[in-house]
N, C-alpha and C. Protein backbone atom coordinates (compact mmCIF):
# COMPACT_ATOMS: atom_id res chain seq x y z
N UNK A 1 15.06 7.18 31.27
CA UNK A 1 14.15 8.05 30.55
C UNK A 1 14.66 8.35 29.14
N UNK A 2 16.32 8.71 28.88
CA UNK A 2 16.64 8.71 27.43
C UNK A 2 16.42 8.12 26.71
N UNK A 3 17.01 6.36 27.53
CA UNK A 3 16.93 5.22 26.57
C UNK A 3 14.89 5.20 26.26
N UNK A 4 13.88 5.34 26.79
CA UNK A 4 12.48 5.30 26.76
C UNK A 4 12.38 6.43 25.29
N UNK A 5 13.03 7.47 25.30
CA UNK A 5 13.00 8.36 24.01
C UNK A 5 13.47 8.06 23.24
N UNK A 6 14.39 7.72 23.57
CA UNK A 6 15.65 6.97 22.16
C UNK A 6 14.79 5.75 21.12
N UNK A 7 14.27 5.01 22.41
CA UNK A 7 13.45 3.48 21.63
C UNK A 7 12.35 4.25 20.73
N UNK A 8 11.22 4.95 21.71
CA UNK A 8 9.90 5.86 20.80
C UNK A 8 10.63 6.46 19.75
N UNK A 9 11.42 7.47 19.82
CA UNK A 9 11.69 8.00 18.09
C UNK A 9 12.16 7.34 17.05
N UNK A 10 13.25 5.84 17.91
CA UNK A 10 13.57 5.11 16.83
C UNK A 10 12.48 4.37 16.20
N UNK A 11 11.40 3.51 16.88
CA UNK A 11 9.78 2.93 16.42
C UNK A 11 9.05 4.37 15.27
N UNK A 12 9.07 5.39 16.20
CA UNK A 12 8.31 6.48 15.10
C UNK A 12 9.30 6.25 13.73
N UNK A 13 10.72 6.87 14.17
CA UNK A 13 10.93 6.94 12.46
C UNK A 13 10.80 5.69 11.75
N UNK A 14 11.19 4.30 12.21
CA UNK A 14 10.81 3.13 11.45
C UNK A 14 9.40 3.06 10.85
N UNK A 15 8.09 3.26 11.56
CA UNK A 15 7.19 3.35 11.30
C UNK A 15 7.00 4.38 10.03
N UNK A 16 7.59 5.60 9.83
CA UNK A 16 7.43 6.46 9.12
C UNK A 16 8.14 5.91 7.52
N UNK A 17 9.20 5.60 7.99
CA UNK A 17 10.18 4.48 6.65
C UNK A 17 9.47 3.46 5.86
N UNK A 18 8.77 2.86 6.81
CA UNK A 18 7.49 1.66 6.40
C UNK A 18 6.41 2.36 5.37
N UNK A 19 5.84 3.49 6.37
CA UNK A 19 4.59 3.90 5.26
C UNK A 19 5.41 4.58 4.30
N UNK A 20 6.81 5.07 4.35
CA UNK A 20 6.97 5.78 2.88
C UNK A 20 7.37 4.56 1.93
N UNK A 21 7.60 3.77 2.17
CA UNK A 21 7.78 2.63 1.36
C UNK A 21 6.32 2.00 0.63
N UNK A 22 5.36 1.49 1.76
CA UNK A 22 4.51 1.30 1.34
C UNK A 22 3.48 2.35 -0.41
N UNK A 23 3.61 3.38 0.69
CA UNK A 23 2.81 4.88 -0.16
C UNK A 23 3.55 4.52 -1.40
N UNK A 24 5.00 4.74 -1.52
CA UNK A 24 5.13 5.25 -2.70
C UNK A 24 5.04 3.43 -4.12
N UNK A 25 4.98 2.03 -3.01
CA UNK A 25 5.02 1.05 -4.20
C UNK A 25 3.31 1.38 -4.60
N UNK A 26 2.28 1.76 -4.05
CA UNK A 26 0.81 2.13 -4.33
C UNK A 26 0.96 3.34 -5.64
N UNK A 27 1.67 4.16 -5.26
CA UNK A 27 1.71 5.53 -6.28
C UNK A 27 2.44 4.90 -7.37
N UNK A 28 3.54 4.53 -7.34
CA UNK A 28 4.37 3.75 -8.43
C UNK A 28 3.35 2.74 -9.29
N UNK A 29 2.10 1.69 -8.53
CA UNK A 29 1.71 0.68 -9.07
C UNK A 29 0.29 1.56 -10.10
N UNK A 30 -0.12 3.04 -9.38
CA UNK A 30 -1.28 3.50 -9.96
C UNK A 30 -0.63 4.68 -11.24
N UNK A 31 0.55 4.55 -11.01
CA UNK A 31 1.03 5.61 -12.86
C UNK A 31 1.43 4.78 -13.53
N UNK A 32 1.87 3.17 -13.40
CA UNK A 32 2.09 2.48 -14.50
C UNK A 32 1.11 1.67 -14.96
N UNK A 33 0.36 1.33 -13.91
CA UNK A 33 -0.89 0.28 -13.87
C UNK A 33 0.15 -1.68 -13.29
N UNK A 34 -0.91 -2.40 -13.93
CA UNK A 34 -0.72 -3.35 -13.45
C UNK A 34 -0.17 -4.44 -14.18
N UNK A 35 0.92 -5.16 -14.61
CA UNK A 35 1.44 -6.02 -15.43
C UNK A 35 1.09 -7.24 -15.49
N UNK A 36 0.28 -7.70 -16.72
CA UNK A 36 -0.46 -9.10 -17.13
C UNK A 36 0.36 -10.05 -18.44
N UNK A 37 0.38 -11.31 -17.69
CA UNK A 37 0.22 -12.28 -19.06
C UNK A 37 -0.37 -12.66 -19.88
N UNK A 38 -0.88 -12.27 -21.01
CA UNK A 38 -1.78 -12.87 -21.61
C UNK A 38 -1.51 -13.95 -22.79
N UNK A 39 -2.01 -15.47 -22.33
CA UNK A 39 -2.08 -16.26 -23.42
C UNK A 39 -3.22 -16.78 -24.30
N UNK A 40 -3.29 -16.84 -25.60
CA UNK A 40 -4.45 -17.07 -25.74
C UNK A 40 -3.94 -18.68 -26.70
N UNK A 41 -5.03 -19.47 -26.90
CA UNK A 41 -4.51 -20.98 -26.94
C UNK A 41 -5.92 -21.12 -27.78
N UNK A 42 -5.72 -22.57 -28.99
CA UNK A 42 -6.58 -23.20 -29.75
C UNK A 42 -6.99 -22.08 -30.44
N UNK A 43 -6.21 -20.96 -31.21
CA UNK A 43 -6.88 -20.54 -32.13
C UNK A 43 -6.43 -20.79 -34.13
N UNK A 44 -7.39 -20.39 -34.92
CA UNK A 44 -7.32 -20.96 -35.74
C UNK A 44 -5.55 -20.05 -36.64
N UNK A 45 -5.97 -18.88 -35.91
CA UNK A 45 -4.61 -17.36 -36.67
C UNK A 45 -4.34 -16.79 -35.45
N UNK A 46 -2.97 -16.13 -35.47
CA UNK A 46 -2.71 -15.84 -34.23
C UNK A 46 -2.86 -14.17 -34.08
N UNK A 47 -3.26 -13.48 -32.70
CA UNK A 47 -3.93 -12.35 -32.67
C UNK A 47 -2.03 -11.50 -32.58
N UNK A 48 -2.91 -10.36 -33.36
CA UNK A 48 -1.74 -9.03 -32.53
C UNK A 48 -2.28 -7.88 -32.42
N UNK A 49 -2.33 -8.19 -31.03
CA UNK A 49 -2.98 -7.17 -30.18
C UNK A 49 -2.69 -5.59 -30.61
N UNK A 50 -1.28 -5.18 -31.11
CA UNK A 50 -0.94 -4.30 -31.75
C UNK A 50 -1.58 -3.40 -32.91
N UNK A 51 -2.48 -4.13 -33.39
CA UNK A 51 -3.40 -3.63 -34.69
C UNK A 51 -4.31 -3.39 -34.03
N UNK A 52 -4.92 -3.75 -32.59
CA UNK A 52 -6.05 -3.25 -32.27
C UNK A 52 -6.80 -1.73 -31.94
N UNK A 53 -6.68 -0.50 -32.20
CA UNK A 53 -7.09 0.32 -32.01
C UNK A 53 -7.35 0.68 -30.70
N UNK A 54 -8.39 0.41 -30.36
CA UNK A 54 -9.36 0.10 -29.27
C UNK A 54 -8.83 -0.37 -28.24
N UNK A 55 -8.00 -1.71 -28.10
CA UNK A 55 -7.36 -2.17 -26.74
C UNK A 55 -6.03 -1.48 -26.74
N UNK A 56 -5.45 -0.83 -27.93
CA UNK A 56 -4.38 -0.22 -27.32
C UNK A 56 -4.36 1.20 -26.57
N UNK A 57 -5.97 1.34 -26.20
CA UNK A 57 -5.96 2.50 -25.54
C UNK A 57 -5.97 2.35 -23.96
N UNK A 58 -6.18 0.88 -23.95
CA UNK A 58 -6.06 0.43 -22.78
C UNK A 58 -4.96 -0.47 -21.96
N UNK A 59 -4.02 -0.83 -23.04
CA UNK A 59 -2.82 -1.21 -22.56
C UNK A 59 -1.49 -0.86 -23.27
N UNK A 60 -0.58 -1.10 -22.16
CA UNK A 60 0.94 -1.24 -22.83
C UNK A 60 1.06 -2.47 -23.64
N UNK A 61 1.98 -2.66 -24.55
CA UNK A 61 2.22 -3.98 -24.64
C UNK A 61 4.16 -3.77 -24.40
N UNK A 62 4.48 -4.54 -23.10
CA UNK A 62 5.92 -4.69 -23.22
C UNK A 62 6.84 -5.70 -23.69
N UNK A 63 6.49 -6.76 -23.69
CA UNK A 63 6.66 -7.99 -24.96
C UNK A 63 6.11 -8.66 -25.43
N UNK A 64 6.31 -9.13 -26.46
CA UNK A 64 5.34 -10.48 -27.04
C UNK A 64 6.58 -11.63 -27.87
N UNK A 65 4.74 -12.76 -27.98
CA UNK A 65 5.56 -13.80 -28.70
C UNK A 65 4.34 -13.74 -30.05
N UNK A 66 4.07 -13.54 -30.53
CA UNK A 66 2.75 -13.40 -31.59
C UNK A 66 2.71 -14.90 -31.90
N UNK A 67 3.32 -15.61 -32.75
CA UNK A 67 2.95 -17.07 -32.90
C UNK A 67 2.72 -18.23 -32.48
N UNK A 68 3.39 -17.62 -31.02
CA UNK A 68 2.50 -18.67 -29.74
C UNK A 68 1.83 -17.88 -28.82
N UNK A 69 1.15 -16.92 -29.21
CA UNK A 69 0.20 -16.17 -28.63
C UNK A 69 0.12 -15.80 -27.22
N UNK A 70 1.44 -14.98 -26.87
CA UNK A 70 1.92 -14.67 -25.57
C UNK A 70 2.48 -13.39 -25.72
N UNK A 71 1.82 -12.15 -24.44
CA UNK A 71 2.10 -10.90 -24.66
C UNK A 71 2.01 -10.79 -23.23
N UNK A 72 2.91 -9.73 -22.47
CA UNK A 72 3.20 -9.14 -21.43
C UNK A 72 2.86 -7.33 -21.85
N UNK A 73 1.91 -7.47 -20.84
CA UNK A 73 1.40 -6.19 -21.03
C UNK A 73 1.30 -5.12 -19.83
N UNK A 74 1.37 -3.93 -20.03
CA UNK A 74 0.66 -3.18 -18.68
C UNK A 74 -0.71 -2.77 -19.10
N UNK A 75 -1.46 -2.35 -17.92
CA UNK A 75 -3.23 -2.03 -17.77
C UNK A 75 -3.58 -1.71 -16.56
N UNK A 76 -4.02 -0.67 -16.85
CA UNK A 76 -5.12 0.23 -15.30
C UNK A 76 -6.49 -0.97 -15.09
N UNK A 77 -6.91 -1.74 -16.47
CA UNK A 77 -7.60 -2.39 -16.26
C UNK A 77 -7.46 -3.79 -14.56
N UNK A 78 -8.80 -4.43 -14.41
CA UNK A 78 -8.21 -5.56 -13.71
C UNK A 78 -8.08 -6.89 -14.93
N UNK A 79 -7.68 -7.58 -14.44
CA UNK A 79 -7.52 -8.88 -15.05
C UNK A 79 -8.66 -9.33 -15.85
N UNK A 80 -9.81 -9.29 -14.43
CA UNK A 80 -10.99 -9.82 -15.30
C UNK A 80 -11.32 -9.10 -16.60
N UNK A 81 -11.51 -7.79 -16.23
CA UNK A 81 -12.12 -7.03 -17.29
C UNK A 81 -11.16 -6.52 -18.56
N UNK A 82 -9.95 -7.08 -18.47
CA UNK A 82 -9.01 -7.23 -19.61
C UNK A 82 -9.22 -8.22 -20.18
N UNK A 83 -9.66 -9.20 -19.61
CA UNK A 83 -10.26 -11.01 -20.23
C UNK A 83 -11.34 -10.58 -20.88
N UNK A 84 -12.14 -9.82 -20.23
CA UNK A 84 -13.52 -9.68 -21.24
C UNK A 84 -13.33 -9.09 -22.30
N UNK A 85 -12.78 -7.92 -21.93
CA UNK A 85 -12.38 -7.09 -23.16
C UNK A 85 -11.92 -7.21 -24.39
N UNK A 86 -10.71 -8.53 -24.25
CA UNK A 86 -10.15 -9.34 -25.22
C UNK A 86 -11.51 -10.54 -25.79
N UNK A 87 -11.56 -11.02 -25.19
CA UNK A 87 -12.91 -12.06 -25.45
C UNK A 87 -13.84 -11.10 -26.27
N UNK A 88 -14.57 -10.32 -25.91
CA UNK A 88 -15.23 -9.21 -26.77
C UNK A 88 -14.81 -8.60 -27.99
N UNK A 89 -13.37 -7.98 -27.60
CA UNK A 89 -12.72 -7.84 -29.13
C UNK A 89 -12.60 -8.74 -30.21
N UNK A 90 -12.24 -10.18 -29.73
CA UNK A 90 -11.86 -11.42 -30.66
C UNK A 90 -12.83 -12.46 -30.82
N UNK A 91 -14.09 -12.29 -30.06
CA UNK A 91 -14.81 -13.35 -29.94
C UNK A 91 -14.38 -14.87 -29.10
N UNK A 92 -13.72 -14.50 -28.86
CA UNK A 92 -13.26 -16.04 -27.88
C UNK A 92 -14.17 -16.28 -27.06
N UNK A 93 -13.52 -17.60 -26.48
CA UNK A 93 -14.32 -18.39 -25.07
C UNK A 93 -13.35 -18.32 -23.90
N UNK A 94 -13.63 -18.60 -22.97
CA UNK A 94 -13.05 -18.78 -21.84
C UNK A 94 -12.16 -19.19 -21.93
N UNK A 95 -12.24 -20.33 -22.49
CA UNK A 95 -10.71 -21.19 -22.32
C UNK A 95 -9.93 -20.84 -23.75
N UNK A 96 -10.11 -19.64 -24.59
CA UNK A 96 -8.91 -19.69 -25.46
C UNK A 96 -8.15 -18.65 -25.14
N UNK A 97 -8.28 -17.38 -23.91
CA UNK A 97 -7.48 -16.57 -23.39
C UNK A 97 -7.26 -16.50 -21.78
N UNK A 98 -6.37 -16.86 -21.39
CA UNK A 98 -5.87 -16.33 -20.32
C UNK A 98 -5.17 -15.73 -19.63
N UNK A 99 -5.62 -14.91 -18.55
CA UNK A 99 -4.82 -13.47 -18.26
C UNK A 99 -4.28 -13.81 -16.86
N UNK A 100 -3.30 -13.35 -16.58
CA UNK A 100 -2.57 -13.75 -15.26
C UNK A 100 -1.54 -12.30 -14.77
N UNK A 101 -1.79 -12.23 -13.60
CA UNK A 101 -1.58 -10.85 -12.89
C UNK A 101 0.07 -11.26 -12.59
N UNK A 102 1.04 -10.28 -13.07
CA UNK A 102 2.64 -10.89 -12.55
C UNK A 102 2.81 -9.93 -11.75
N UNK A 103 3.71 -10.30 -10.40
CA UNK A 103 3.85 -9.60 -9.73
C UNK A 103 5.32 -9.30 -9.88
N UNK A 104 5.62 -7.94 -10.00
CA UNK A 104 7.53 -7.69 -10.40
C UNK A 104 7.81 -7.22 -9.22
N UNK A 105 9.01 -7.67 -8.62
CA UNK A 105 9.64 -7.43 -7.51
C UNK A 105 10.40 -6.26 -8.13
N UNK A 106 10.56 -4.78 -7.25
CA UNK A 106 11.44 -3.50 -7.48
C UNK A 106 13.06 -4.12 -7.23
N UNK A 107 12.88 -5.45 -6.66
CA UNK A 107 14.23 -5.69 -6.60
C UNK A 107 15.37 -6.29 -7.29
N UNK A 108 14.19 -7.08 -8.47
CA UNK A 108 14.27 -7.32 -9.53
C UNK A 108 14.89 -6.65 -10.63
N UNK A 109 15.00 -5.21 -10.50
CA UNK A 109 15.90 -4.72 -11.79
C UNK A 109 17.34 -4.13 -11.12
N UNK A 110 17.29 -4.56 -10.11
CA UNK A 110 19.25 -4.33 -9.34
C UNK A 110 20.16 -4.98 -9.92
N UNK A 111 21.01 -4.36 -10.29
CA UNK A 111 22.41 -5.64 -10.92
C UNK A 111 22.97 -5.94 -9.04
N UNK A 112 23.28 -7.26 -9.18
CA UNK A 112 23.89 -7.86 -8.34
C UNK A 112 25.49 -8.52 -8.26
N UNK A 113 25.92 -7.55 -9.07
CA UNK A 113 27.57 -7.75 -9.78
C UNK A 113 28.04 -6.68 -9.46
């Protein structure tokens, strides 16, 4: 009968460890938003997103390359509607921006030394 209690509280608290893990990468992913690549390709001058007014109310920008037209950004936006948004701002087509969702592992910023 102990060992039958012992197993249930050990499953409950695991279970409980799980959803606090889960909960808090959801809360963590909705105060920073969501981290995108954006490249944009075949244009005639290269954009910086930085002068934009308007889209910088809607994103971070955490790096760039401006002359080969590559910026890592954060956004509450989704993907798509960061594609449009840019397309709308700059006039582009489909194929001269593309946005790509990165996924960062939390485990990723551990030193391992």
């Amino acid at each position: 009968m102990l060992e039958t209690l012992l197993i249930m509280s050990s499953l409950i608290l695991f279970s409980l460890f799980i959803f606090v893990i889960i909960r808090g990468h959801f809360v963590l992913r909705e105060n920073t938003g969501q981290c995108y690549s954006i490249h944009f390709r075949h244009l005639t001058k290269p954009i910086d997103l930085s002068q934009n007014g308007r889209l910088m109310e809607t994103i971070t920008i955490i790096s760039d390359n401006k002359e080969n037209g590559c910026y890592s950004v954060q956004s509450y936006l989704s993907d798509i509607k960061l594609k449009e948004l840019l397309m709308a701002e700059y006039q582009l087509t489909l194929n001269q921006v593309i946005v790509q969702s990165q996924q960062l592992s939390p485990l990723a910023t551990l030193s391992l030394t």
